[in-house]
PDB file of N, CA and C in Angstrom:
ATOM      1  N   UNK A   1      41.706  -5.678   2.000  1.00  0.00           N
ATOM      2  CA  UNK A   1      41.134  -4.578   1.249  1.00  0.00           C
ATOM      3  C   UNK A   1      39.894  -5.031   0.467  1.00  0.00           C
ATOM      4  N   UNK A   2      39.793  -6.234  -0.178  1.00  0.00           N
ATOM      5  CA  UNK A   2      38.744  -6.521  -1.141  1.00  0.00           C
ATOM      6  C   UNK A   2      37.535  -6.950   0.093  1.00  0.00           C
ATOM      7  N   UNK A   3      37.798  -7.429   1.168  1.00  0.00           N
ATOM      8  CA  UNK A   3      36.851  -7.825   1.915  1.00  0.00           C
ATOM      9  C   UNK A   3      35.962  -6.456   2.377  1.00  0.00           C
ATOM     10  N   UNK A   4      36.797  -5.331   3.120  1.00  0.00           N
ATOM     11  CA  UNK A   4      36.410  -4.308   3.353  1.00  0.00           C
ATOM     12  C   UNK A   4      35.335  -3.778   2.323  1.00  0.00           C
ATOM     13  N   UNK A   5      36.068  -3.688   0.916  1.00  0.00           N
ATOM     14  CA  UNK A   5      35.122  -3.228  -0.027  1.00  0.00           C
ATOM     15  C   UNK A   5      33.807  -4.229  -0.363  1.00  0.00           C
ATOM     16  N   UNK A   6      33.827  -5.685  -0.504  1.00  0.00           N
ATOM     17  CA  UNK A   6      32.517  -6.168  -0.777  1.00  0.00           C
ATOM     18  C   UNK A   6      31.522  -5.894   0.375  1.00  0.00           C
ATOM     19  N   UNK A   7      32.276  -5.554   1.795  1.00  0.00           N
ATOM     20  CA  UNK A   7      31.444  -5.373   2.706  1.00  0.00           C
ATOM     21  C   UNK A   7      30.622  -4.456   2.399  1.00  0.00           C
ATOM     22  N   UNK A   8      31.220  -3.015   2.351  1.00  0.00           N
ATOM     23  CA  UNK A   8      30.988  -1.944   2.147  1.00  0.00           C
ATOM     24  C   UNK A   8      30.008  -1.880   0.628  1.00  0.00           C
ATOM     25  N   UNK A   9      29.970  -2.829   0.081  1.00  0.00           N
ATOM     26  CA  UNK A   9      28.988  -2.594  -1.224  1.00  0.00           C
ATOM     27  C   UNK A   9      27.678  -3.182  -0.934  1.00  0.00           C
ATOM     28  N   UNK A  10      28.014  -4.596   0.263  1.00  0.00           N
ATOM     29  CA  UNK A  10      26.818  -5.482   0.487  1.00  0.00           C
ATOM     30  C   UNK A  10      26.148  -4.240   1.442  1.00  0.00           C
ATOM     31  N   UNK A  11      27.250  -3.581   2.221  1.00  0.00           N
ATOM     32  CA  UNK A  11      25.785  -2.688   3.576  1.00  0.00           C
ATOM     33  C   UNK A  11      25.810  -1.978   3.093  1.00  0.00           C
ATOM     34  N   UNK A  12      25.841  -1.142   1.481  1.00  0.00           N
ATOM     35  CA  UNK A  12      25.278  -0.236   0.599  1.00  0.00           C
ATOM     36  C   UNK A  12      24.136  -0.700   0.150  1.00  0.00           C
ATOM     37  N   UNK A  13      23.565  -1.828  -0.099  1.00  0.00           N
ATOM     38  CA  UNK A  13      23.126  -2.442  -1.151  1.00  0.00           C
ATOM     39  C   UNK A  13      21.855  -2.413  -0.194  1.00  0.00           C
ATOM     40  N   UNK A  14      22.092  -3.450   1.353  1.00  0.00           N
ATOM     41  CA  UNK A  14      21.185  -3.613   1.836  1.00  0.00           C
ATOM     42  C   UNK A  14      20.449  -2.229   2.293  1.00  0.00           C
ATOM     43  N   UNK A  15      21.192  -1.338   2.566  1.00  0.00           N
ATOM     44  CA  UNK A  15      20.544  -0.059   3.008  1.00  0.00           C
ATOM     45  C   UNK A  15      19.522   0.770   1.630  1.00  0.00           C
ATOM     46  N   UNK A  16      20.474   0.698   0.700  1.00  0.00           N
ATOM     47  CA  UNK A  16      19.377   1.007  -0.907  1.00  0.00           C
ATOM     48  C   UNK A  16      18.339   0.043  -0.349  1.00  0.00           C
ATOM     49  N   UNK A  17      18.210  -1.008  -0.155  1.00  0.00           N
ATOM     50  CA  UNK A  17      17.002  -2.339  -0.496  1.00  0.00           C
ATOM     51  C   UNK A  17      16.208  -1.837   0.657  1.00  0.00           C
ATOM     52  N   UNK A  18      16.588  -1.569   1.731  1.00  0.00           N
ATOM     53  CA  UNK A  18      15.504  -0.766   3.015  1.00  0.00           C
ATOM     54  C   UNK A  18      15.119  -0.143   2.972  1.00  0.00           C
ATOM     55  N   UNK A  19      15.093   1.405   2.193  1.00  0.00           N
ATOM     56  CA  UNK A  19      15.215   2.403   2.221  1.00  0.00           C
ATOM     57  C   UNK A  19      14.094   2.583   0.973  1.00  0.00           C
ATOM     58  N   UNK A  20      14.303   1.425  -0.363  1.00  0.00           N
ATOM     59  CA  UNK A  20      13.141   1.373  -1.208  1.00  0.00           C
ATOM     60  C   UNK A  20      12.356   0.614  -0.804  1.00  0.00           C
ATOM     61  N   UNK A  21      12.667  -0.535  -0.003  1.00  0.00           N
ATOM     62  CA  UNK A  21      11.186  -0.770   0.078  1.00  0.00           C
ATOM     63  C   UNK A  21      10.327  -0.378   1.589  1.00  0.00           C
ATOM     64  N   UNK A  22      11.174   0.628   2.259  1.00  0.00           N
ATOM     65  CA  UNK A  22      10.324   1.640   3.084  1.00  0.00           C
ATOM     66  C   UNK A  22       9.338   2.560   2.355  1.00  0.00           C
ATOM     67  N   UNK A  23       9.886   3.102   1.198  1.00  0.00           N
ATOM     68  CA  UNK A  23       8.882   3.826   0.315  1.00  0.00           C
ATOM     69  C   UNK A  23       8.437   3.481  -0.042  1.00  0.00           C
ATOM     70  N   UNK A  24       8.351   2.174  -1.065  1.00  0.00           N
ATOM     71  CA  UNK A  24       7.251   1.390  -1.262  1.00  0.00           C
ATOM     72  C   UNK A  24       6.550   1.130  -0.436  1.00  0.00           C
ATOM     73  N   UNK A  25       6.705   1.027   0.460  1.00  0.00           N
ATOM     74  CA  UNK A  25       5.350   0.696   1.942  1.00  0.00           C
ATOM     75  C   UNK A  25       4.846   1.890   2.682  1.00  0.00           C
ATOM     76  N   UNK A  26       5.925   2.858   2.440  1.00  0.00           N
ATOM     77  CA  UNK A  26       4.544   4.358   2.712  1.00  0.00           C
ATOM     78  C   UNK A  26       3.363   4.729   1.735  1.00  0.00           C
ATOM     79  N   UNK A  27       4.106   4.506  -0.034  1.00  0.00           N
ATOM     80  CA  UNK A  27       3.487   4.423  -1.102  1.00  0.00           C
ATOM     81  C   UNK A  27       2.123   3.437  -0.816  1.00  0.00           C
ATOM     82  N   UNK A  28       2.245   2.359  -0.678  1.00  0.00           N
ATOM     83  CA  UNK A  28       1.481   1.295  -0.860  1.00  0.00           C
ATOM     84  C   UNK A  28       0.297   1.943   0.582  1.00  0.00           C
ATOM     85  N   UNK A  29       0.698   2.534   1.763  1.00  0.00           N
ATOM     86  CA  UNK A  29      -0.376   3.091   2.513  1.00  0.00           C
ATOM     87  C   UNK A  29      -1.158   4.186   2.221  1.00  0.00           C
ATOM     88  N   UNK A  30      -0.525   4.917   1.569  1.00  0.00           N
ATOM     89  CA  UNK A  30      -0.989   5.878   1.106  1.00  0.00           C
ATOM     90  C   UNK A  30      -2.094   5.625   0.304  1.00  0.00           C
ATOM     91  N   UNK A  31      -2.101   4.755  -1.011  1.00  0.00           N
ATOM     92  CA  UNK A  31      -2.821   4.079  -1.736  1.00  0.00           C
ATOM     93  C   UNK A  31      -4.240   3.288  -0.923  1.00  0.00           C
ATOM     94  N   UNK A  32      -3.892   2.761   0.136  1.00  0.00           N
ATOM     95  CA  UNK A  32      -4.920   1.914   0.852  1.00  0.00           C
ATOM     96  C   UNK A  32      -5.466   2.903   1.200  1.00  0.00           C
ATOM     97  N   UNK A  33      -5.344   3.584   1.851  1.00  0.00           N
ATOM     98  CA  UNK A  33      -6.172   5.395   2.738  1.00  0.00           C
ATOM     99  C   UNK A  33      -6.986   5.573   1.283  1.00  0.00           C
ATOM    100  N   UNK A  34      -6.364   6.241   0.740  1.00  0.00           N
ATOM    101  CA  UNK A  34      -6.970   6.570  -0.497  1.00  0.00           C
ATOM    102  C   UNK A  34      -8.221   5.934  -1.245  1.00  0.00           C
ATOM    103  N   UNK A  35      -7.603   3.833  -1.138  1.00  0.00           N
ATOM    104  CA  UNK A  35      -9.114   3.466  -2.061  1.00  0.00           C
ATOM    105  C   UNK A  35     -10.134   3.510  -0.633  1.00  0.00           C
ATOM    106  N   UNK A  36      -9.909   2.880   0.047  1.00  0.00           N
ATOM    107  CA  UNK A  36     -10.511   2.961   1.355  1.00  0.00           C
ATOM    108  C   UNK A  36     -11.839   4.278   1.052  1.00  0.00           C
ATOM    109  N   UNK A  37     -11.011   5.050   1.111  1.00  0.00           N
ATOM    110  CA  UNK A  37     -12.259   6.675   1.185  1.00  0.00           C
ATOM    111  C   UNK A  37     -12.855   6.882   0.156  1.00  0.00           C
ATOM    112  N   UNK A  38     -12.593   6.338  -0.806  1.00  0.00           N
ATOM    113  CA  UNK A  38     -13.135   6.271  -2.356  1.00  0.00           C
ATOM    114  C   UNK A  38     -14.379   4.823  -2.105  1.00  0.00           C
ATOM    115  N   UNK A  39     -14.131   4.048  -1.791  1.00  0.00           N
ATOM    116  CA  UNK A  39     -14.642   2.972  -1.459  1.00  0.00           C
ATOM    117  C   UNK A  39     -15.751   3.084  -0.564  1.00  0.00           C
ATOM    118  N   UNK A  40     -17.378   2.832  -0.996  1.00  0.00           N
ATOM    119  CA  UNK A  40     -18.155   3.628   0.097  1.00  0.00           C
ATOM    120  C   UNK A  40     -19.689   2.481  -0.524  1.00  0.00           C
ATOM    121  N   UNK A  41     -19.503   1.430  -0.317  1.00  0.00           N
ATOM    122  CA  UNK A  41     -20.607   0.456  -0.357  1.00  0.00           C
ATOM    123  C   UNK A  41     -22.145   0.987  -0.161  1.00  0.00           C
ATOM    124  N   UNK A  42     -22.059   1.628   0.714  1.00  0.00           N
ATOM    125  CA  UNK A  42     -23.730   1.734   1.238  1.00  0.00           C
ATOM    126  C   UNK A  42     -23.916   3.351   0.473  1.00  0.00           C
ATOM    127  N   UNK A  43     -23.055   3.869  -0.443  1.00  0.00           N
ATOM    128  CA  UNK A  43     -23.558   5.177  -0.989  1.00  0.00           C
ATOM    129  C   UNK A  43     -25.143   4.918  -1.335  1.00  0.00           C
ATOM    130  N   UNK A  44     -25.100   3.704  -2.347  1.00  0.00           N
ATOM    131  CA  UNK A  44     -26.736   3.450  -3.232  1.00  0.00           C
ATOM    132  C   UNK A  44     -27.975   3.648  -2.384  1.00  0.00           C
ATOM    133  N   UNK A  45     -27.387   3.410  -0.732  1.00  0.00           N
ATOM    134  CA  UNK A  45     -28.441   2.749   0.217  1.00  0.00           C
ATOM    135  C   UNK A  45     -29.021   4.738   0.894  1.00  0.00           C
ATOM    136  N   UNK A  46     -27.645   5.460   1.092  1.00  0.00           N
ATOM    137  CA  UNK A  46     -27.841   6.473   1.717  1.00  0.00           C
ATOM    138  C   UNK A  46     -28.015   7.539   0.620  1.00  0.00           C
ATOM    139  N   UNK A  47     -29.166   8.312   0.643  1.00  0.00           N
ATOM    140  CA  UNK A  47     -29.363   9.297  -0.357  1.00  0.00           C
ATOM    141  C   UNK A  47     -29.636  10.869   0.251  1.00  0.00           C
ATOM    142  N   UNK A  48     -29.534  10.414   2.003  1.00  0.00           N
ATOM    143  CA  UNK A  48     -29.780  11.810   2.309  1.00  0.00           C
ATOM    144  C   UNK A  48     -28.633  13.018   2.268  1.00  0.00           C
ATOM    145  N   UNK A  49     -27.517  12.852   1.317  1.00  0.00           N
ATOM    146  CA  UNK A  49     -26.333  13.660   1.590  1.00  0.00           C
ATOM    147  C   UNK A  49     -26.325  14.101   0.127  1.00  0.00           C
ATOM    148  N   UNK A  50     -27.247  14.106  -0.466  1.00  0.00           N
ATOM    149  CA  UNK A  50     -27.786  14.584  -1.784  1.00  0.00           C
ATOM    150  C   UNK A  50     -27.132  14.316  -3.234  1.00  0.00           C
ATOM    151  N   UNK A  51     -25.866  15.230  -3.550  1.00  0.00           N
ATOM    152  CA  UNK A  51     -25.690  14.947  -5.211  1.00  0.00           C
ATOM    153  C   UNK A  51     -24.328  14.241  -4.665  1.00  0.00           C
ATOM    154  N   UNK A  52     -24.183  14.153  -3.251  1.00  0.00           N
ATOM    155  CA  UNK A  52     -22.468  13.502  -2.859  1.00  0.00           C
ATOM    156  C   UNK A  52     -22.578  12.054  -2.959  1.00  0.00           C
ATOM    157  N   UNK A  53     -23.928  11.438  -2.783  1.00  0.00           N
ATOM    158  CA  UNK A  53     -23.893  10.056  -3.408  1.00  0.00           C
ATOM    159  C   UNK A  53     -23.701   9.619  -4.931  1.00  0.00           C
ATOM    160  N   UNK A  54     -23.708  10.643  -5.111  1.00  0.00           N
ATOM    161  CA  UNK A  54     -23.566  10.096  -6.846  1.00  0.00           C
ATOM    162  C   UNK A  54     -21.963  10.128  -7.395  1.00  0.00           C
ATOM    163  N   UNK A  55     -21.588  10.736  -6.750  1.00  0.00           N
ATOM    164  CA  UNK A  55     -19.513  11.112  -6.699  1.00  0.00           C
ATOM    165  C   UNK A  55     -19.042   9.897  -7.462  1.00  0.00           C
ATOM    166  N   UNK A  56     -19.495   8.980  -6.288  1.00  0.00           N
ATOM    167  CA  UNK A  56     -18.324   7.765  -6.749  1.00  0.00           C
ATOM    168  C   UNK A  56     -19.805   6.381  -6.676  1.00  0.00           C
ATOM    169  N   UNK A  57     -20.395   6.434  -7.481  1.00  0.00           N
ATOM    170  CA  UNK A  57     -21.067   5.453  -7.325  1.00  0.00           C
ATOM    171  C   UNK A  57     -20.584   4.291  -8.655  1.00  0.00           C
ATOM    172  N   UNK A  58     -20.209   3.266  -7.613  1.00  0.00           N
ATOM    173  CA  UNK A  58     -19.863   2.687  -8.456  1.00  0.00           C
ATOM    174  C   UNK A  58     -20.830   1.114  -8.694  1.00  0.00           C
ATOM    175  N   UNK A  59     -20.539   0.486 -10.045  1.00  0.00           N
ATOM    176  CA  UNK A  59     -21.248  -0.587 -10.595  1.00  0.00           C
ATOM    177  C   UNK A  59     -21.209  -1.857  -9.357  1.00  0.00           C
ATOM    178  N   UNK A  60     -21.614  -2.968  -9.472  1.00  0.00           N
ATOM    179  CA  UNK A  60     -21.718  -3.681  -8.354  1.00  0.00           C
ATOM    180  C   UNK A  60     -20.120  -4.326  -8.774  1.00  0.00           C
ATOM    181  N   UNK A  61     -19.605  -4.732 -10.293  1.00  0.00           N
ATOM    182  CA  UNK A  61     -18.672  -5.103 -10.542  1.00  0.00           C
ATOM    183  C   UNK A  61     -17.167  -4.482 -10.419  1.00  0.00           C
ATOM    184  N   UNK A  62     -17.841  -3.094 -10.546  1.00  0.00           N
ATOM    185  CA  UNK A  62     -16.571  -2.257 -10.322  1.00  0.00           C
ATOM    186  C   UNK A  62     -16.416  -2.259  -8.582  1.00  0.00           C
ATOM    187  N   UNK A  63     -17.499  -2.335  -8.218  1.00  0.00           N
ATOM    188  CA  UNK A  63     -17.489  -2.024  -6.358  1.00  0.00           C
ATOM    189  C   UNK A  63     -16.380  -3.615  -5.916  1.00  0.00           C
ATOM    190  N   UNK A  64     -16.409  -4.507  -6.651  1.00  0.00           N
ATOM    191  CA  UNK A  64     -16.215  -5.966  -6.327  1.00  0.00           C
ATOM    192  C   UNK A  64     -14.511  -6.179  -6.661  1.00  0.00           C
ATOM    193  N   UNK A  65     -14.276  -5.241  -7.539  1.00  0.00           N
ATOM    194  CA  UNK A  65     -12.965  -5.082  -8.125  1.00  0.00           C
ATOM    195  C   UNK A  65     -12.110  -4.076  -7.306  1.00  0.00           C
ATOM    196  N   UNK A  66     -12.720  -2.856  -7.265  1.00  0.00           N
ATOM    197  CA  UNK A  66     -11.742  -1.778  -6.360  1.00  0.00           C
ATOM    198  C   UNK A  66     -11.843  -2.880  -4.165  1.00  0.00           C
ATOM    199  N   UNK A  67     -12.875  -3.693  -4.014  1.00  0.00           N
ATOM    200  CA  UNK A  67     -13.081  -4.669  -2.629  1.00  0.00           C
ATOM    201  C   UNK A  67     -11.237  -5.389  -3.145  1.00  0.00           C
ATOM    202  N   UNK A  68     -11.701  -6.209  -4.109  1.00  0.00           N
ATOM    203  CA  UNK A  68     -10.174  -6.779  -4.682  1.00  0.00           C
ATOM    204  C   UNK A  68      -8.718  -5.861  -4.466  1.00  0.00           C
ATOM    205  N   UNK A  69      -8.764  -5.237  -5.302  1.00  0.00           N
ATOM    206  CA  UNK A  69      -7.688  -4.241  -4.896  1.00  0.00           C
ATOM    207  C   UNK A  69      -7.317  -3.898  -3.778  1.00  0.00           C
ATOM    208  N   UNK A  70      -8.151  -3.423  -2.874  1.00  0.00           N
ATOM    209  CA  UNK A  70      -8.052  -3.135  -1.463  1.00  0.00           C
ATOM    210  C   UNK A  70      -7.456  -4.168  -0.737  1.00  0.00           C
ATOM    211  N   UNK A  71      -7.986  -5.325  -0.815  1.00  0.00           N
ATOM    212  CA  UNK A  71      -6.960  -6.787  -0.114  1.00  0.00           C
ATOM    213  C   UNK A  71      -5.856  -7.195  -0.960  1.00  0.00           C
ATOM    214  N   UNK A  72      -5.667  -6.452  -2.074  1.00  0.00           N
ATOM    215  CA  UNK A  72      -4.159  -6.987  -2.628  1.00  0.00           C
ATOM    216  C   UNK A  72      -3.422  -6.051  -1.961  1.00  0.00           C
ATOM    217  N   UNK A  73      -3.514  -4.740  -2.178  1.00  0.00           N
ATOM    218  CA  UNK A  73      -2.757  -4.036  -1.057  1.00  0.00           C
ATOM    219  C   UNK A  73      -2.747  -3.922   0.316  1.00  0.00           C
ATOM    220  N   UNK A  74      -3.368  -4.236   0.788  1.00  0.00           N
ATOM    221  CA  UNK A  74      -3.572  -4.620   2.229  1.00  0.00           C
ATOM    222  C   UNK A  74      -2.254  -5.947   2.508  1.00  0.00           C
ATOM    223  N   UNK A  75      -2.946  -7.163   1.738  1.00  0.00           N
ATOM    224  CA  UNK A  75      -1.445  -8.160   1.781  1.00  0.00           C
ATOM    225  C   UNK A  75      -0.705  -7.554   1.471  1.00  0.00           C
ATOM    226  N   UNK A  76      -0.168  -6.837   0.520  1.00  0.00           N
ATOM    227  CA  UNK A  76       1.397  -6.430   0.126  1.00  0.00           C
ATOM    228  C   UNK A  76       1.786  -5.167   1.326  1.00  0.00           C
ATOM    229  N   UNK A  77       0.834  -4.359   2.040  1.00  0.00           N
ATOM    230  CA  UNK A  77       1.551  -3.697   3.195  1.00  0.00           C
ATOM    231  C   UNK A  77       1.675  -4.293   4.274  1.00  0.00           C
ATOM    232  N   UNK A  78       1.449  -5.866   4.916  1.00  0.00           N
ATOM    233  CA  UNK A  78       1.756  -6.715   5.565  1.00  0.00           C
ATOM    234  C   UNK A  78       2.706  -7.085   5.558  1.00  0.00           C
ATOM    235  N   UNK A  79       3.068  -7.735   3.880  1.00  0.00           N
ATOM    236  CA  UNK A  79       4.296  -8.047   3.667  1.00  0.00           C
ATOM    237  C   UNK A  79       5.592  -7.136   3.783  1.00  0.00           C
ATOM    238  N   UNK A  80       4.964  -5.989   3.399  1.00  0.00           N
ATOM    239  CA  UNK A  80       6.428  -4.980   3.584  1.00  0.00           C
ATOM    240  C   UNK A  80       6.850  -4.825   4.506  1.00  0.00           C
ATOM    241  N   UNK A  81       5.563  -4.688   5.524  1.00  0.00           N
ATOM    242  CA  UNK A  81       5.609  -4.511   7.121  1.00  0.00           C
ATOM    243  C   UNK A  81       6.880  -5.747   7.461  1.00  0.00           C
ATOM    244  N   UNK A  82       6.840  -6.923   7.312  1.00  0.00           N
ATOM    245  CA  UNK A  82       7.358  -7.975   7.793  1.00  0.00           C
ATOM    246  C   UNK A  82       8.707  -7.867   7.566  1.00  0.00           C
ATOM    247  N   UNK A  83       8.805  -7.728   5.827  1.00  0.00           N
ATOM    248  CA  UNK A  83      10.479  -7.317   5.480  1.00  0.00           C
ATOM    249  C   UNK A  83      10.907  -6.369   6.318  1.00  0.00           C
ATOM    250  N   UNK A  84      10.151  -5.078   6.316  1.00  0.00           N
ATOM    251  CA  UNK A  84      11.039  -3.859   6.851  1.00  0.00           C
ATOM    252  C   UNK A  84      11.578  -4.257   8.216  1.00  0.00           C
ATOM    253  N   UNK A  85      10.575  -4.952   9.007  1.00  0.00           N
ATOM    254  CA  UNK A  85      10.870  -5.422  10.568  1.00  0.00           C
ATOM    255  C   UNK A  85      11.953  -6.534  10.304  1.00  0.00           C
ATOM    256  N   UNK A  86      12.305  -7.666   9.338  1.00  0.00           N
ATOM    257  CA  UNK A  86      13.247  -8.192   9.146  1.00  0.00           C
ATOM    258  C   UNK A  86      14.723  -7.131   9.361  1.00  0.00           C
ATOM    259  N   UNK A  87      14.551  -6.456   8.244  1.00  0.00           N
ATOM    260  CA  UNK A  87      15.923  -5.291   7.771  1.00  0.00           C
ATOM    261  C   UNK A  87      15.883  -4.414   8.756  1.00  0.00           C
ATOM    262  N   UNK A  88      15.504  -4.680   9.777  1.00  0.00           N
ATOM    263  CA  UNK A  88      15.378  -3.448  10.647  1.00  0.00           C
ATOM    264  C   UNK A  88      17.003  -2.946  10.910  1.00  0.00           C
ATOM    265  N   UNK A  89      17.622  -4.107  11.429  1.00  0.00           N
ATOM    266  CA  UNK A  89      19.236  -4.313  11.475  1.00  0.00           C
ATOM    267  C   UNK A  89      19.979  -3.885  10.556  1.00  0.00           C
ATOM    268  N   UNK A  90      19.665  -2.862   9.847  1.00  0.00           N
ATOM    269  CA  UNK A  90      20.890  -3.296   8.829  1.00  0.00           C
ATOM    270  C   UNK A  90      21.842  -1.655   9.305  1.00  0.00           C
TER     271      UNK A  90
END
């Protein structure tokens, strides 16, 4: 009986642990799409699309920081990628 039940708590546990960090890794894509399209380097360069270059123009430091961001999440949806394909089994 006690075996049954730790079983039954461990393939509870692992299925909670898949299941969040599946959402965390739709979350975390969602986020990449997002800076991605926000993220637009050559706005300064292109001016023929008129007051839409000015939207998101950002500083060279801020442009260098949201570049940053973008590869921290990029690694961390790799990584999730890897776990989730680990837990695929459960």
């Amino acid at each position: 009986m006690i075996n049954f039940l730790s079983y039954f708590f461990i393939k509870e546990y692992k299925t909670f642990l898949y299941k969040s960090m599946r959402l965390i890794w739709y979350i975390v894509s969602i986020v990449i799409i997002c800076l991605v399209l926000i993220n637009n380097p050559k706005a300064n360069n292109f001016n023929n699309f008129g007051q839409q270059s000015n939207t998101f123009s950002f500083t060279r430091s801020t442009q260098q920081s949201l570049n940053w961001i973008i590869a921290i999440n990029i690694l961390l949806f790799f990584l999730l990628t890897i776990f989730v394909l680990l837990f695929i089994n459960v």
